[in-house]
PDB file of N, CA and C in Angstrom:
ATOM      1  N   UNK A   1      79.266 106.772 134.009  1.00  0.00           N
ATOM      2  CA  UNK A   1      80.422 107.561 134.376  1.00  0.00           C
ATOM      3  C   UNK A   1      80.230 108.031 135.821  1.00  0.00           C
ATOM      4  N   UNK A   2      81.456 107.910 136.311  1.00  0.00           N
ATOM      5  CA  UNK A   2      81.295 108.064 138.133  1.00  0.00           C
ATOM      6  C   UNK A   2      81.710 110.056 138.376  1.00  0.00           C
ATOM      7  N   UNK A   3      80.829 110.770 138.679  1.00  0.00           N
ATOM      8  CA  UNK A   3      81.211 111.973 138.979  1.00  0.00           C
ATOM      9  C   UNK A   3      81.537 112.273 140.175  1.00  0.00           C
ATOM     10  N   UNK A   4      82.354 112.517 141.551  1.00  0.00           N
ATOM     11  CA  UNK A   4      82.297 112.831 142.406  1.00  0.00           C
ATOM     12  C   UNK A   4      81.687 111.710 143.443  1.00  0.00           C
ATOM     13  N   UNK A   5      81.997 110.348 142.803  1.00  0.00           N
ATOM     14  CA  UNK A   5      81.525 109.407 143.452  1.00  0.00           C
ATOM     15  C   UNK A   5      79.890 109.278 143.146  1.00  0.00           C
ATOM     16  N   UNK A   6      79.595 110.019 142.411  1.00  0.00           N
ATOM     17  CA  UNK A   6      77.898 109.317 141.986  1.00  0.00           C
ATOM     18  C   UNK A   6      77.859 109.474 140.301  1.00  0.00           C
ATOM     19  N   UNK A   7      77.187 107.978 140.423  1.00  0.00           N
ATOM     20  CA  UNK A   7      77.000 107.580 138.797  1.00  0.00           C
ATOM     21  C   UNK A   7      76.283 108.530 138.214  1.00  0.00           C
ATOM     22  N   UNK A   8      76.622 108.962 137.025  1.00  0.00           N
ATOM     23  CA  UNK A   8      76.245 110.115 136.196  1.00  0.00           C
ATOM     24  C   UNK A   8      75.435 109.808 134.874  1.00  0.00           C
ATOM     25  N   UNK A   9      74.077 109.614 134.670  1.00  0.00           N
ATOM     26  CA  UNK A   9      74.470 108.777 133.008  1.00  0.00           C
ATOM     27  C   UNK A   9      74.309 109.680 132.212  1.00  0.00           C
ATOM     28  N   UNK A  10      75.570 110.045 130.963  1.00  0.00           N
ATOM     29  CA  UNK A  10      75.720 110.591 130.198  1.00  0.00           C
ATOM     30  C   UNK A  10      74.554 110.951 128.909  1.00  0.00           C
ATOM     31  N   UNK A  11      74.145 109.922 128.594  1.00  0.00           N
ATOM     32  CA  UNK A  11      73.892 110.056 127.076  1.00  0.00           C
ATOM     33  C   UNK A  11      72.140 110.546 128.024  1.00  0.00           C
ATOM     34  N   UNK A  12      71.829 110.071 129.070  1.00  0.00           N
ATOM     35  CA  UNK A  12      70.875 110.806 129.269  1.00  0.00           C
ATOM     36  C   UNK A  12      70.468 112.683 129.715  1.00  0.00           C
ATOM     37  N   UNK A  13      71.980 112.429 130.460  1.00  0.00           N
ATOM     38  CA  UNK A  13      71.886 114.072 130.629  1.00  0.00           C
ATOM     39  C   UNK A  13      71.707 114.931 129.065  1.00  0.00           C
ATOM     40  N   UNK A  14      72.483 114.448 128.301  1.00  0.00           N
ATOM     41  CA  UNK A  14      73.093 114.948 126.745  1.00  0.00           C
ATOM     42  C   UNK A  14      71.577 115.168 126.564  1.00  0.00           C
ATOM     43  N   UNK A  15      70.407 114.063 126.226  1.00  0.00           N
ATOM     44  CA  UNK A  15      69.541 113.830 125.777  1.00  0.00           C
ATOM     45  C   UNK A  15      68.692 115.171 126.395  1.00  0.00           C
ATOM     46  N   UNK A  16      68.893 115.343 127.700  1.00  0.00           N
ATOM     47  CA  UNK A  16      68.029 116.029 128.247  1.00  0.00           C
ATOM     48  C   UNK A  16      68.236 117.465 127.931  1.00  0.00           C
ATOM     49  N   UNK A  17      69.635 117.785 127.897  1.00  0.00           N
ATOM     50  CA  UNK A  17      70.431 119.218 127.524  1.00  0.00           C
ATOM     51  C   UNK A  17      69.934 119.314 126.114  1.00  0.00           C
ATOM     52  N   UNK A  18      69.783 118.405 125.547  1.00  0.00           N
ATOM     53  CA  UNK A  18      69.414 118.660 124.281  1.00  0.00           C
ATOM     54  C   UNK A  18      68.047 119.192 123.942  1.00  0.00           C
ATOM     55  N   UNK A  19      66.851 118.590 124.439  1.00  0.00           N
ATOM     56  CA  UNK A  19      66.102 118.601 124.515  1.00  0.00           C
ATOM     57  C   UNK A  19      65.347 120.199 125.188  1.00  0.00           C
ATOM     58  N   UNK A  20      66.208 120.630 126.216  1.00  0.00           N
ATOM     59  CA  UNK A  20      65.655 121.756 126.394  1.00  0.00           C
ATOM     60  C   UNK A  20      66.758 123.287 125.496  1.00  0.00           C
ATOM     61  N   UNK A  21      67.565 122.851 125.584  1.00  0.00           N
ATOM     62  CA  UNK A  21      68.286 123.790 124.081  1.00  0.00           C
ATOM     63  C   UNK A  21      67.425 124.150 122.808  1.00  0.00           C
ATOM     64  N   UNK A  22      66.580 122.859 122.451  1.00  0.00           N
ATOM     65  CA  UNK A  22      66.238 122.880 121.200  1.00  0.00           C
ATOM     66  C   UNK A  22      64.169 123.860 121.378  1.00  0.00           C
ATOM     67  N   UNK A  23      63.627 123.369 122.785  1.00  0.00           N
ATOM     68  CA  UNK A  23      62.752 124.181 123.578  1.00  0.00           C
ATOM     69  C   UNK A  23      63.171 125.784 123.712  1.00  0.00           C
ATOM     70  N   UNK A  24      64.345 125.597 124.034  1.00  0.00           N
ATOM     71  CA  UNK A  24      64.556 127.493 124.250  1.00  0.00           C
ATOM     72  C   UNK A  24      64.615 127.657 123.066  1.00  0.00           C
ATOM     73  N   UNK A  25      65.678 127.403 121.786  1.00  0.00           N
ATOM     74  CA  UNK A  25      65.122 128.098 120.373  1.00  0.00           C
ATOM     75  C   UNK A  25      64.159 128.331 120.171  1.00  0.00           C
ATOM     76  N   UNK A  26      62.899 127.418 119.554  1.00  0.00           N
ATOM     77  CA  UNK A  26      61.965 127.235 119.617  1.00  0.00           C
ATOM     78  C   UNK A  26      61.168 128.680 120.322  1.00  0.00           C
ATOM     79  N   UNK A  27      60.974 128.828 121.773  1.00  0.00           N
ATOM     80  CA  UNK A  27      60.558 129.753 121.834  1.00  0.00           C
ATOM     81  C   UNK A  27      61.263 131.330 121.508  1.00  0.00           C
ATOM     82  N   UNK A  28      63.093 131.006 121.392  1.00  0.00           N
ATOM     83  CA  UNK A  28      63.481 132.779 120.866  1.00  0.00           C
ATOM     84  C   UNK A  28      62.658 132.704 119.831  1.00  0.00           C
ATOM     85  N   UNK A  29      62.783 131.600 118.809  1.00  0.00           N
ATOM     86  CA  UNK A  29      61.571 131.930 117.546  1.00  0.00           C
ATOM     87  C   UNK A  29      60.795 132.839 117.250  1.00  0.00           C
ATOM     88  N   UNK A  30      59.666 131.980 118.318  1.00  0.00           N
ATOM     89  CA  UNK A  30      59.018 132.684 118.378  1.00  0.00           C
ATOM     90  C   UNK A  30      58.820 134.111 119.070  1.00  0.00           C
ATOM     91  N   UNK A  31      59.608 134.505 119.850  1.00  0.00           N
ATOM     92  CA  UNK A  31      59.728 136.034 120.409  1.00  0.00           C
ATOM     93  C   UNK A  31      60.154 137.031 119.361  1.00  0.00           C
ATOM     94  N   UNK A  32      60.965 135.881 118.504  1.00  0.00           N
ATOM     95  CA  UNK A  32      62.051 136.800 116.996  1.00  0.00           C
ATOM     96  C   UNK A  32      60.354 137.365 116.359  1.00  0.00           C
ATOM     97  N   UNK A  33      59.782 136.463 116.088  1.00  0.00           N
ATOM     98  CA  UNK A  33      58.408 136.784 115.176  1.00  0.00           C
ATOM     99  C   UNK A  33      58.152 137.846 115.916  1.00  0.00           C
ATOM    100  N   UNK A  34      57.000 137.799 116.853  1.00  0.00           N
ATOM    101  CA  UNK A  34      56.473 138.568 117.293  1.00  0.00           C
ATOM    102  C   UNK A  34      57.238 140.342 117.300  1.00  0.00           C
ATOM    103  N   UNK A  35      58.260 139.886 117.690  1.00  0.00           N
ATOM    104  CA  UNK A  35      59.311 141.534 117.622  1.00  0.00           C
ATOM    105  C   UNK A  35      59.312 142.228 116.390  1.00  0.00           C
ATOM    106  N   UNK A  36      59.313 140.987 115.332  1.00  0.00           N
ATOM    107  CA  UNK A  36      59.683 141.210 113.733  1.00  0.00           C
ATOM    108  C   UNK A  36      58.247 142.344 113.434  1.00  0.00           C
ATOM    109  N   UNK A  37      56.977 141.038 113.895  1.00  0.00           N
ATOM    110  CA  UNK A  37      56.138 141.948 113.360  1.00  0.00           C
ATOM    111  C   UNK A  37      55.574 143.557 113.836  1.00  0.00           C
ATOM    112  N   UNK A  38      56.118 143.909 115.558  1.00  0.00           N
ATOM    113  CA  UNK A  38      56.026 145.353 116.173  1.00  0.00           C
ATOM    114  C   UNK A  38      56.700 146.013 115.455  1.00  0.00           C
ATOM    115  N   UNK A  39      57.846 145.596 115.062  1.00  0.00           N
ATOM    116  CA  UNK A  39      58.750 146.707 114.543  1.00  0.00           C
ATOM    117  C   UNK A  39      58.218 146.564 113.380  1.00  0.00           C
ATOM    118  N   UNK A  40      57.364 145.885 112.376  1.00  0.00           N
ATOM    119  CA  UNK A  40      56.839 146.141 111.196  1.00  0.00           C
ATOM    120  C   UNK A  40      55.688 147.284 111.656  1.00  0.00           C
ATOM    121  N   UNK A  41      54.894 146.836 112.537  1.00  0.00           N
ATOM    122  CA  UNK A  41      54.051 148.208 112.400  1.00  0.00           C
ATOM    123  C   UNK A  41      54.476 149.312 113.474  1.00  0.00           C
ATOM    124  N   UNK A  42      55.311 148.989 114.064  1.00  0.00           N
ATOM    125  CA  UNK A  42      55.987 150.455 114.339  1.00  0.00           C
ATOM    126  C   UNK A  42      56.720 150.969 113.053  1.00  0.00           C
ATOM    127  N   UNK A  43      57.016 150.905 112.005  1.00  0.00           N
ATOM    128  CA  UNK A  43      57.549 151.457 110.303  1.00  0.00           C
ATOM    129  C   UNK A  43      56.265 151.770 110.201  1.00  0.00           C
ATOM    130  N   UNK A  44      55.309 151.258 109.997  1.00  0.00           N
ATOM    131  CA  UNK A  44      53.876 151.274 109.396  1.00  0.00           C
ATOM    132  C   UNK A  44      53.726 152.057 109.844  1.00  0.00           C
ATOM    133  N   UNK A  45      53.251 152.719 111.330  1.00  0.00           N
ATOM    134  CA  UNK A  45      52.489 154.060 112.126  1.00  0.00           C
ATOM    135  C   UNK A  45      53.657 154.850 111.996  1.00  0.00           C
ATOM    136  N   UNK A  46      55.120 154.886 111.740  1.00  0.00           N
ATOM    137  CA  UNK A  46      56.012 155.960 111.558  1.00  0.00           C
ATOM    138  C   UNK A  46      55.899 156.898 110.157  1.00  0.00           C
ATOM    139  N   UNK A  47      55.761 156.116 109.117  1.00  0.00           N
ATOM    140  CA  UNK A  47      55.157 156.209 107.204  1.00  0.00           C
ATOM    141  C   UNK A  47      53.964 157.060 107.900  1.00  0.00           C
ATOM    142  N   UNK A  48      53.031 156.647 108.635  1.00  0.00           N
ATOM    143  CA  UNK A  48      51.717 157.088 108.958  1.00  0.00           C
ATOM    144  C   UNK A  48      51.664 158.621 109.399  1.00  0.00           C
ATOM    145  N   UNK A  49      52.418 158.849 110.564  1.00  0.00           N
ATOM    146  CA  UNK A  49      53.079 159.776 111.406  1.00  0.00           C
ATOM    147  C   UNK A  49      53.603 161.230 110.322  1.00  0.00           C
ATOM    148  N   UNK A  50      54.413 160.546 109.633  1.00  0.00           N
ATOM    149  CA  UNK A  50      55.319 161.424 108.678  1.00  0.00           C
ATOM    150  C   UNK A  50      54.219 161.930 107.809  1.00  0.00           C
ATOM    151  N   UNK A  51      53.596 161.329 107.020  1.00  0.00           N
ATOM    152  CA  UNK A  51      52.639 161.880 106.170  1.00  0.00           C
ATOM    153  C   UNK A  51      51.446 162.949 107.113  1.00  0.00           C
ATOM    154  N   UNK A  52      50.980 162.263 108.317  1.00  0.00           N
ATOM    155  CA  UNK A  52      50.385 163.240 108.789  1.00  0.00           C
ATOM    156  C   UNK A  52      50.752 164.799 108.811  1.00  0.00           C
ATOM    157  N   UNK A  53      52.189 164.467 109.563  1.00  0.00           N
ATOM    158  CA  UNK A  53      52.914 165.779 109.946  1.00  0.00           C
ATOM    159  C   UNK A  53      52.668 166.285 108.015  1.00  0.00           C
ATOM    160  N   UNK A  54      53.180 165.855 107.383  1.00  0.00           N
ATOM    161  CA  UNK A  54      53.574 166.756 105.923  1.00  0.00           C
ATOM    162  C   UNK A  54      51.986 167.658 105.602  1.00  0.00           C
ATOM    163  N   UNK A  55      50.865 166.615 105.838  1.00  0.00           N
ATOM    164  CA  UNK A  55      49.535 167.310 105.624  1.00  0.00           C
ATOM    165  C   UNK A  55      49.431 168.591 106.655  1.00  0.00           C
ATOM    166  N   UNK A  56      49.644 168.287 108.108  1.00  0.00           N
ATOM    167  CA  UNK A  56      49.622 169.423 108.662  1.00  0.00           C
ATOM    168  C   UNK A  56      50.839 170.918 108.794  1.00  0.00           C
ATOM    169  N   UNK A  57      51.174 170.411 107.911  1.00  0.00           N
ATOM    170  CA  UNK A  57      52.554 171.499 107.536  1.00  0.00           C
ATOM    171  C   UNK A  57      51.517 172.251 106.579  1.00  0.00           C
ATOM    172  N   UNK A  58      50.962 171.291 105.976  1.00  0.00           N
ATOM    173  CA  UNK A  58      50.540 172.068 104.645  1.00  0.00           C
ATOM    174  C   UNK A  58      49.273 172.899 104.726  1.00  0.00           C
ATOM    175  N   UNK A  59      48.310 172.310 105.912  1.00  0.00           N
ATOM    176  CA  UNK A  59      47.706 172.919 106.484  1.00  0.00           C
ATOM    177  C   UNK A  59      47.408 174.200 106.792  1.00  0.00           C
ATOM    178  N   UNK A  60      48.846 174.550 107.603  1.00  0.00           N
ATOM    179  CA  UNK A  60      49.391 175.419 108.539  1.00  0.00           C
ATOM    180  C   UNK A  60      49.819 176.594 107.615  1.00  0.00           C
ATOM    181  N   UNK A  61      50.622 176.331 106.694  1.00  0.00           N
ATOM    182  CA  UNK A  61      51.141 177.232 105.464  1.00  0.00           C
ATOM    183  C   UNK A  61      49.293 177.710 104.900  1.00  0.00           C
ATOM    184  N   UNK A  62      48.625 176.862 104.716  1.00  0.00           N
ATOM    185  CA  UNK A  62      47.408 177.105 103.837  1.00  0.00           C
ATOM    186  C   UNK A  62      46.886 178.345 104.712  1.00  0.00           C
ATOM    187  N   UNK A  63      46.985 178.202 106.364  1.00  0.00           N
ATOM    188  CA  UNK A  63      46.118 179.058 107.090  1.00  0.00           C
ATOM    189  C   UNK A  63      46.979 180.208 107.179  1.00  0.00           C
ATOM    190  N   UNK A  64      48.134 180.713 107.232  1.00  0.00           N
ATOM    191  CA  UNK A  64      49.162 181.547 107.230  1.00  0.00           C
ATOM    192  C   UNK A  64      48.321 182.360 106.113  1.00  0.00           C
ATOM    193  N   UNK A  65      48.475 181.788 105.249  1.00  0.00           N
ATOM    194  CA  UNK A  65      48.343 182.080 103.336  1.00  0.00           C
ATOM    195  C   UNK A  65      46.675 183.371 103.864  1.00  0.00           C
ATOM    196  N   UNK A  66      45.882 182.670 104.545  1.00  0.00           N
ATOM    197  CA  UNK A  66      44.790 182.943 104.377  1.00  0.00           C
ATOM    198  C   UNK A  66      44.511 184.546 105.282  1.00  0.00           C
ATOM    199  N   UNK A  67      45.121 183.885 106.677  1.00  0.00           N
ATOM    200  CA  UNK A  67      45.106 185.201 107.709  1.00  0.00           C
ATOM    201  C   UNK A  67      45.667 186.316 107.010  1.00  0.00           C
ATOM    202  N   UNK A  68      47.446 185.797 106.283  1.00  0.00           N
ATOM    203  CA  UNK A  68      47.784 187.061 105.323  1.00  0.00           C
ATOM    204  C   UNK A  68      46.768 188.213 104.683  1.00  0.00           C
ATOM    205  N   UNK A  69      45.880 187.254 103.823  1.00  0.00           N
ATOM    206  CA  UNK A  69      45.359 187.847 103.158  1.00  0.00           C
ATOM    207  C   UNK A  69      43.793 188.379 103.716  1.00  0.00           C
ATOM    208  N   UNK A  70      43.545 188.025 104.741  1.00  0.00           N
ATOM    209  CA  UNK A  70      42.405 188.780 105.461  1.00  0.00           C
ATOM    210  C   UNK A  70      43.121 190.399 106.403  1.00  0.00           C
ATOM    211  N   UNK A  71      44.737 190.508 106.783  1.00  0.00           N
ATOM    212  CA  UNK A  71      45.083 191.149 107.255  1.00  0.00           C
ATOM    213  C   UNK A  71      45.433 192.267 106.219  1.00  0.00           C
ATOM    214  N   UNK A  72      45.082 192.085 105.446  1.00  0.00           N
ATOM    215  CA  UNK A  72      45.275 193.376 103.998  1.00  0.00           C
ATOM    216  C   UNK A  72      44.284 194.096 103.673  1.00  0.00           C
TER     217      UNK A  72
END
């Protein structure tokens, strides 16, 4: 096929467009994974986080509880 006065060959460009289309998936893929699994352990250290905080709530109430009762 003549483009602009220079022969163009089709089924090779196609071939080639194809070829790196199917390369870029390929690597979103793999970027999809990798993201999948941060944001799995970013949930993981958040679960982690939360429970901490609840222990040191409870902590905190425990030491309240205690000063109370040394201030009597």
């Amino acid at each position: 096929m003549f483009l602009f006065g220079i022969e163009v060959p089709i089924l090779e460009l196609l071939v080639i467009f194809c070829t790196v289309v199917v390369i870029y998936l390929i690597i979103l893929e793999i970027e999809f994974r990798q993201l999948k699994s941060i944001a799995k352990k970013f949930d993981e250290e958040e679960v982690l986080l939360s429970r901490e905080m609840r222990e040191l709530r409870n902590e905190i109430s425990e030491l309240k509880e205690v000063i109370k009762a040394l201030k009597k």
